[in-house]
Protein backbone atom coordinates (compact mmCIF):
# COMPACT_ATOMS: atom_id res chain seq x y z
CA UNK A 1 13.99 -121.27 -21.68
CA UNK A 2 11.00 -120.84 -19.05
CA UNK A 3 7.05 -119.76 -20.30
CA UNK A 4 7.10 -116.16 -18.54
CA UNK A 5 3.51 -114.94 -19.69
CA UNK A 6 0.43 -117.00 -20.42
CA UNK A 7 -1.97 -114.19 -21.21
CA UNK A 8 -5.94 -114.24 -22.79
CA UNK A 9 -4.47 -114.83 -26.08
CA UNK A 10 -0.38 -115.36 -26.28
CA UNK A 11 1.81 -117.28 -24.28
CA UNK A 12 5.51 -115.56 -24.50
CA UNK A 13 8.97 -117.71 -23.58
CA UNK A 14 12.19 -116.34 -22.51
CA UNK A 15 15.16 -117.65 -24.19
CA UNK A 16 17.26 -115.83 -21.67
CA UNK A 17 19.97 -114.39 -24.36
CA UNK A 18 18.04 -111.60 -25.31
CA UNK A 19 15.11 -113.03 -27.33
CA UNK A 20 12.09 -114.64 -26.95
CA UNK A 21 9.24 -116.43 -28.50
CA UNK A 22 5.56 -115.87 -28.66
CA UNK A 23 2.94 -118.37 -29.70
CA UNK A 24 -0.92 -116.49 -30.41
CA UNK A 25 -3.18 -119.21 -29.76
CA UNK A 26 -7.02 -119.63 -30.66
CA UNK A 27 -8.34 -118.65 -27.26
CA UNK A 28 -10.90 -115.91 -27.10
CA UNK A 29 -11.62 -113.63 -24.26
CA UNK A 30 -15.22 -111.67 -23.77
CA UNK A 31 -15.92 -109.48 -20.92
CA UNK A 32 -12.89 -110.40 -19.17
CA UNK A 33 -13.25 -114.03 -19.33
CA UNK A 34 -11.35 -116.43 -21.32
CA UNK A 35 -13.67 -118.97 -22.93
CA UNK A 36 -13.48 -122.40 -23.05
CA UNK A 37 -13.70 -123.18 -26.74
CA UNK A 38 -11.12 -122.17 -29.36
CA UNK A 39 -11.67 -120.03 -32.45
CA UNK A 40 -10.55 -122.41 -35.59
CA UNK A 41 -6.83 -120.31 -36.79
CA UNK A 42 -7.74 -117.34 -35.09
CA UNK A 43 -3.96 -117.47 -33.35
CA UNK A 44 -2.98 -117.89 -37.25
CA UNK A 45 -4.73 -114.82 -38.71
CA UNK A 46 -3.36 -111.92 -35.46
CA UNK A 47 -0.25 -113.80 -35.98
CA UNK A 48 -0.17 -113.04 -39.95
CA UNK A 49 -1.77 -109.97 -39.59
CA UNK A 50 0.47 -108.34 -36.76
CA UNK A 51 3.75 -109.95 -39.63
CA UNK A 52 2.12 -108.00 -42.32
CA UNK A 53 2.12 -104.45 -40.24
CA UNK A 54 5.33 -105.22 -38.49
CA UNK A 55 6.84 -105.55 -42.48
CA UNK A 56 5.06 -102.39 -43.91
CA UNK A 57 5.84 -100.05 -40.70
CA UNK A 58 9.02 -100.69 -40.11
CA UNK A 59 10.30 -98.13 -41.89
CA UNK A 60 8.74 -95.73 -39.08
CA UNK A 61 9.98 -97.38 -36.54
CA UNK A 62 12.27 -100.49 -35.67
CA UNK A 63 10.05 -103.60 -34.62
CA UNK A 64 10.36 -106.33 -32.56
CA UNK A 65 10.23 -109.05 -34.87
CA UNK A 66 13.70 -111.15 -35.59
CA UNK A 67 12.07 -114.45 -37.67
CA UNK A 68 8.92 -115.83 -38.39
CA UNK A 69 10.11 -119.27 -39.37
CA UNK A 70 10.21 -122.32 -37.01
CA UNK A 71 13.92 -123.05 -38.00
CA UNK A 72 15.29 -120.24 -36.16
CA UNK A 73 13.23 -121.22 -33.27
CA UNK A 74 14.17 -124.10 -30.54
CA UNK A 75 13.73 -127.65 -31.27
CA UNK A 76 10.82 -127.23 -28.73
CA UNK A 77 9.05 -124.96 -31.15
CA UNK A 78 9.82 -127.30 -34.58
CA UNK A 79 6.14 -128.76 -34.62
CA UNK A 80 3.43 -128.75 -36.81
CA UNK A 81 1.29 -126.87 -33.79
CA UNK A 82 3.11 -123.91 -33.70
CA UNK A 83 3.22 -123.53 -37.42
CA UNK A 84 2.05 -120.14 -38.42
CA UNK A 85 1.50 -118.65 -34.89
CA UNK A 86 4.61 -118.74 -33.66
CA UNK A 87 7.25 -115.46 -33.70
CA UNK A 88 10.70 -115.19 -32.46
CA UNK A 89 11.82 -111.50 -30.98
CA UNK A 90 14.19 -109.16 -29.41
CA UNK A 91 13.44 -108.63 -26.23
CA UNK A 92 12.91 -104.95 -25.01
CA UNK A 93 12.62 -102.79 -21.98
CA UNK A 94 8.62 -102.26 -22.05
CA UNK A 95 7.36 -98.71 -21.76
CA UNK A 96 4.62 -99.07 -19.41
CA UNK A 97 1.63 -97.86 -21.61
CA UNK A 98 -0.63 -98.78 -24.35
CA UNK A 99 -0.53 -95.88 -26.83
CA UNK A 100 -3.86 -95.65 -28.16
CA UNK A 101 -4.71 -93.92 -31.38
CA UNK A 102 -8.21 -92.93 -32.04
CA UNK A 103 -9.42 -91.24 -35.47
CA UNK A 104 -13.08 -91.78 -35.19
CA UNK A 105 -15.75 -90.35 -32.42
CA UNK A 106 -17.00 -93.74 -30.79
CA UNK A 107 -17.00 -95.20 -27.91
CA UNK A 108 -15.79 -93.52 -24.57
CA UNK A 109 -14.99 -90.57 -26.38
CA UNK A 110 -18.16 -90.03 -27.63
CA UNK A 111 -19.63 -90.25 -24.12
CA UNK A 112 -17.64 -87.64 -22.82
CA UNK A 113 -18.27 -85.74 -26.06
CA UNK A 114 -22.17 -85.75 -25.60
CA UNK A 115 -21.94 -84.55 -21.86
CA UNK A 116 -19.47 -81.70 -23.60
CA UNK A 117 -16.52 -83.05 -21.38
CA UNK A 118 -13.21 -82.77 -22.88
CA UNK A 119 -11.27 -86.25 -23.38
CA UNK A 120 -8.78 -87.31 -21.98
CA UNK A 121 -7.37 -83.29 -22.74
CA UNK A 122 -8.53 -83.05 -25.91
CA UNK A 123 -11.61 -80.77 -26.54
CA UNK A 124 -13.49 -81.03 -29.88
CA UNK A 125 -14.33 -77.74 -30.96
CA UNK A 126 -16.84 -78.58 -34.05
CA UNK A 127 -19.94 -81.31 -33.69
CA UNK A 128 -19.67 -84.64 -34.21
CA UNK A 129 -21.71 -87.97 -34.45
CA UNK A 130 -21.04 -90.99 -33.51
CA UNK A 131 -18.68 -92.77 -35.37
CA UNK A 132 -17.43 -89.86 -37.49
CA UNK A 133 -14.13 -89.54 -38.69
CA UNK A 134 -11.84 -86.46 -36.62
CA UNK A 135 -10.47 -84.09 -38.46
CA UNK A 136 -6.72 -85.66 -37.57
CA UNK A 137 -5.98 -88.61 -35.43
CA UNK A 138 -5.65 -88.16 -31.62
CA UNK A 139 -3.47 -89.95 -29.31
CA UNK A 140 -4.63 -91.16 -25.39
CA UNK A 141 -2.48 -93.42 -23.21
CA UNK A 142 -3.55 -95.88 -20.98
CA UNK A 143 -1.01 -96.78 -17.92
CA UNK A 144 -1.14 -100.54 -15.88
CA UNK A 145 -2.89 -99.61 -12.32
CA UNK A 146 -0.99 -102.01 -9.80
CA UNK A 147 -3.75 -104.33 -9.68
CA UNK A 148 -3.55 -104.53 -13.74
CA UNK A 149 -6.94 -101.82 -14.66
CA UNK A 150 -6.02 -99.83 -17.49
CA UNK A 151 -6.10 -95.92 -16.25
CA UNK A 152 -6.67 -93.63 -19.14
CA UNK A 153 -4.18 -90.44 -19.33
CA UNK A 154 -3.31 -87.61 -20.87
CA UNK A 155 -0.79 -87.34 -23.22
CA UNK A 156 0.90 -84.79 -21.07
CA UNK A 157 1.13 -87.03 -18.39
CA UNK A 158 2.60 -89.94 -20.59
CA UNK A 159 4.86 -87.35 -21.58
CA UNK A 160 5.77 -85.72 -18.13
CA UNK A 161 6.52 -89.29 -16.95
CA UNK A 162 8.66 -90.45 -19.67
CA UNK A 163 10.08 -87.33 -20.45
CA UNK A 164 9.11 -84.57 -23.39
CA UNK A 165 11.50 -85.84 -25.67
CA UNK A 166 10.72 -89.86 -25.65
CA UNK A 167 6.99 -88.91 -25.20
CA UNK A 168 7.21 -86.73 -28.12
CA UNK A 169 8.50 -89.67 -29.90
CA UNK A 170 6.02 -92.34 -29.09
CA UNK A 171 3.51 -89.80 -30.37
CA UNK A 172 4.85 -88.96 -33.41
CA UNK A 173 5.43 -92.96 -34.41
CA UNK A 174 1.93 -94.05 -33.02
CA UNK A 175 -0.09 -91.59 -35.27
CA UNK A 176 2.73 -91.89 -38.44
CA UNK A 177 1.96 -96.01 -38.39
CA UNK A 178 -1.77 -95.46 -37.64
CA UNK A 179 -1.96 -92.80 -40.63
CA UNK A 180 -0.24 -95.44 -42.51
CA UNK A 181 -2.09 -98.45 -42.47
CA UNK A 182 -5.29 -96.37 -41.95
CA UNK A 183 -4.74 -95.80 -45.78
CA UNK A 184 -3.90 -99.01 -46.90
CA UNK A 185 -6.73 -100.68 -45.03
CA UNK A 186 -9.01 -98.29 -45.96
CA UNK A 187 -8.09 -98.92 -50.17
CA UNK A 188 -8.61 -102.56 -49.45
CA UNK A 189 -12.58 -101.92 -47.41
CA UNK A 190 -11.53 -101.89 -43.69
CA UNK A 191 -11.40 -98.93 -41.65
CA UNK A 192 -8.99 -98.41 -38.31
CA UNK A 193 -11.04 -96.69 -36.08
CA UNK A 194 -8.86 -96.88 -33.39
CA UNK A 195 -6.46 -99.31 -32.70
CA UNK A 196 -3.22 -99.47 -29.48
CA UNK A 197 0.30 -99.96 -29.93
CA UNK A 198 3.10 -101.01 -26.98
CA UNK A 199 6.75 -99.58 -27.70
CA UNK A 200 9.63 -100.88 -25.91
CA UNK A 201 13.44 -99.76 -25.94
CA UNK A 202 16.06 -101.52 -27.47
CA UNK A 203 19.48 -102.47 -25.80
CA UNK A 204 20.76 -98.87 -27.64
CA UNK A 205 17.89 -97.21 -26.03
CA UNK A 206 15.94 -97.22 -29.11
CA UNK A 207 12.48 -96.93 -29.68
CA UNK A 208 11.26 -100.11 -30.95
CA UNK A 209 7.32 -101.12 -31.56
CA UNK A 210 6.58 -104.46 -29.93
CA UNK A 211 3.77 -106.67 -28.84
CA UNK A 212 0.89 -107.08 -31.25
CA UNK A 213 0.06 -104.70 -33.97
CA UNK A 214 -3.02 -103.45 -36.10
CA UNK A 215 -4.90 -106.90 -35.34
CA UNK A 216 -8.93 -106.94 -34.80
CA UNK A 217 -7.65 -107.37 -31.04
CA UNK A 218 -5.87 -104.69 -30.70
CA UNK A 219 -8.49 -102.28 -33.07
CA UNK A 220 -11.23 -101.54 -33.55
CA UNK A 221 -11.95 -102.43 -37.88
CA UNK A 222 -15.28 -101.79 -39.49
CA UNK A 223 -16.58 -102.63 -42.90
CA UNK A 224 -15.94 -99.65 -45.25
CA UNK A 225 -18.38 -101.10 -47.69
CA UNK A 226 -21.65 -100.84 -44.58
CA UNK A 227 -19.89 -97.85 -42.81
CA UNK A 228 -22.33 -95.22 -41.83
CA UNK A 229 -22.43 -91.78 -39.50
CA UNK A 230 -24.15 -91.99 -36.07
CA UNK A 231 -24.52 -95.43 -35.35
CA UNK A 232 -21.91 -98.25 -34.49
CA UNK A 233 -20.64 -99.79 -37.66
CA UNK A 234 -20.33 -103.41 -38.45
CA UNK A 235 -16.76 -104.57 -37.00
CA UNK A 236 -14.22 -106.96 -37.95
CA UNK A 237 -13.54 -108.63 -33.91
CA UNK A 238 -15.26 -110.38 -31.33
CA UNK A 239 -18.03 -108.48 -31.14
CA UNK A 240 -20.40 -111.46 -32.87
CA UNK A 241 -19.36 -113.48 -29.45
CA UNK A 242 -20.05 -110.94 -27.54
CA UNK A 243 -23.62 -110.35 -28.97
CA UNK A 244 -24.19 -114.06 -28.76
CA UNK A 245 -23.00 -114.13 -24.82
CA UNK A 246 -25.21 -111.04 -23.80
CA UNK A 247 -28.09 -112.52 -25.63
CA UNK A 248 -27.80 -115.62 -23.79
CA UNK A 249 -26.90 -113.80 -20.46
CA UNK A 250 -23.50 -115.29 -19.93
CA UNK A 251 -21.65 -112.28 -20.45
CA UNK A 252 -19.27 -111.98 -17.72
CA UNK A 253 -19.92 -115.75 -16.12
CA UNK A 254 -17.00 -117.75 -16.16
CA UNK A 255 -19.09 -121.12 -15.68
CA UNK A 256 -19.79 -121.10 -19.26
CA UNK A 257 -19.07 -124.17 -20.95
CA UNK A 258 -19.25 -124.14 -24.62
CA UNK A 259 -19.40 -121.59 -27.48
CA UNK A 260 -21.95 -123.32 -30.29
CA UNK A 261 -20.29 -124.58 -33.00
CA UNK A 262 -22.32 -121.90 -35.63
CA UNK A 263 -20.65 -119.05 -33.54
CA UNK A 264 -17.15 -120.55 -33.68
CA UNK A 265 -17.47 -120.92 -37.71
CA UNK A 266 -18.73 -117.29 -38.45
CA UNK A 267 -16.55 -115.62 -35.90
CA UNK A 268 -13.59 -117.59 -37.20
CA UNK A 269 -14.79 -116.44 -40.65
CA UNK A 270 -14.88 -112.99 -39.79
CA UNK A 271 -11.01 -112.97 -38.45
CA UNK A 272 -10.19 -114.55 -42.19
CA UNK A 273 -11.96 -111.96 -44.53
CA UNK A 274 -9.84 -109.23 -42.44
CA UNK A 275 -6.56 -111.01 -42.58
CA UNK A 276 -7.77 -111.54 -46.30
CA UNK A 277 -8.67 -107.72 -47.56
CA UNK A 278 -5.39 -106.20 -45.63
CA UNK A 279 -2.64 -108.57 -46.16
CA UNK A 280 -3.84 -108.18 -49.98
CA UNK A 281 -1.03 -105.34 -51.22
């Protein structure tokens, strides 16, 4: 077994016989740096929230996921530390793009949108404010420069370089699971703006979905209840730490020392109340 990925949030093992394991700590990234104090459980709640998805989509698509329960794990992994974060998997040829499904103007789509620039190759024929819902779900790659920047594509060119027939597949799951949850989130006060999704292939050649999926890292959630048109809704993320580190200037500096205490408890708190409202059925 060797660690082979100790990312901003997850740190992935191989068991070299096909599967590995992946542990979601409590670090927090902001602005590209990861900060030096831990959100209480937050590993806990993307862990339980990514289970709950991977369950309830996976008749869409095959998933990743092989066992969620330390006994199937090794010995290494038995411990009260990696209780409740910790996942065991198949693992799976990567595709090398983050399939991003948007179904709300915001963000860098609305910027393009408001200098009447088409997106990514989508144009949007009727207006729009920010943060309104489209009229269907629309679905932009990103691709891995070599020196890691994500490069935003079209979906042709995801398509051109994978092939019409996988691309057209990857497509079709990414907006069939985001129409999915979008509705049972949305029932239970949380709506998916946009959210990504990373699909690997199977030793068949399968499609299988993989990585993380639907968390408030991976999406973008806002409160249903304090939604409004044509501003930017309350969110469900990280977004209070990144308010409090651009009001204190250290957005971006990776001397920081400490997150306050205050932060840590309502950001933490925020992560629970959305792994509470969707993993309610």
């Amino acid at each position: 077994m060797k660690k082979i990925i100790s990312g901003k949030v997850r740190e992935v093992y191989d068991l070299e016989d096909g599967r590995m394991v992946i542990v979601t700590t409590d670090r927090i990234s902001a602005f590209d740096v990861i900060l030096p104090t831990m959100i209480t459980d937050k590993g806990k709640v993307l862990n339980a929230l990514a289970n709950f998805w991977f369950d309830y989509t996976k008749d869409i698509v095959k998933n990743h996921m092989i066992s969620s329960d330390l006994k199937d794990m090794p010995a290494e992994f038995q411990k009260p530390e990696f209780e409740g974060r910790t996942i065991l998997v198949k693992k799976l040829k990567m595709i090398p793009y983050e399939v991003i499904v948007r179904g709300y103007m915001f963000g860098s789509m609305y910027e393009a949108y408001k200098k009447g620039e088409p997106f990514l190759g989508h144009k949007f024929d009727k207006e729009y404010k920010q943060a309104e819902k489209l009229d269907e779900p629309i679905v932009t790659p990103s691709t891995k420069a070599a020196e890691g920047h994500d490069i935003n594509v079209t979906l042709q060119y995801m398509k051109d370089d994978l092939g019409e027939e996988l691309g057209t597949k990857i497509e079709q799951a990414a907006l069939a699971i985001y129409k999915k949850c979008y509705e049972h989130a949305y029932k239970n006060g949380i709506i998916i703006a946009d959210t990504k999704f990373e699909f690997g292939l199977d030793e068949n050649g399968e499609l299988v979905l993989g990585d993380e999926v639907l968390t408030p890292d991976s999406s973008r959630f806002w409160d249903a209840s304090k939604y409004e048109v044509g501003g930017s809704p309350a969110s469900y993320d990280k977004q209070f730490v990144r308010d409090w580190l651009k009001e204190h200037n250290l957005a971006g500096d990776p001397t920081i020392k400490e997150i306050p205490a205050d932060v840590v408890a309502k950001t933490s708190a925020i992560y629970k109340e959305c792994q509470t409202k969707i993993c309610h059925k």
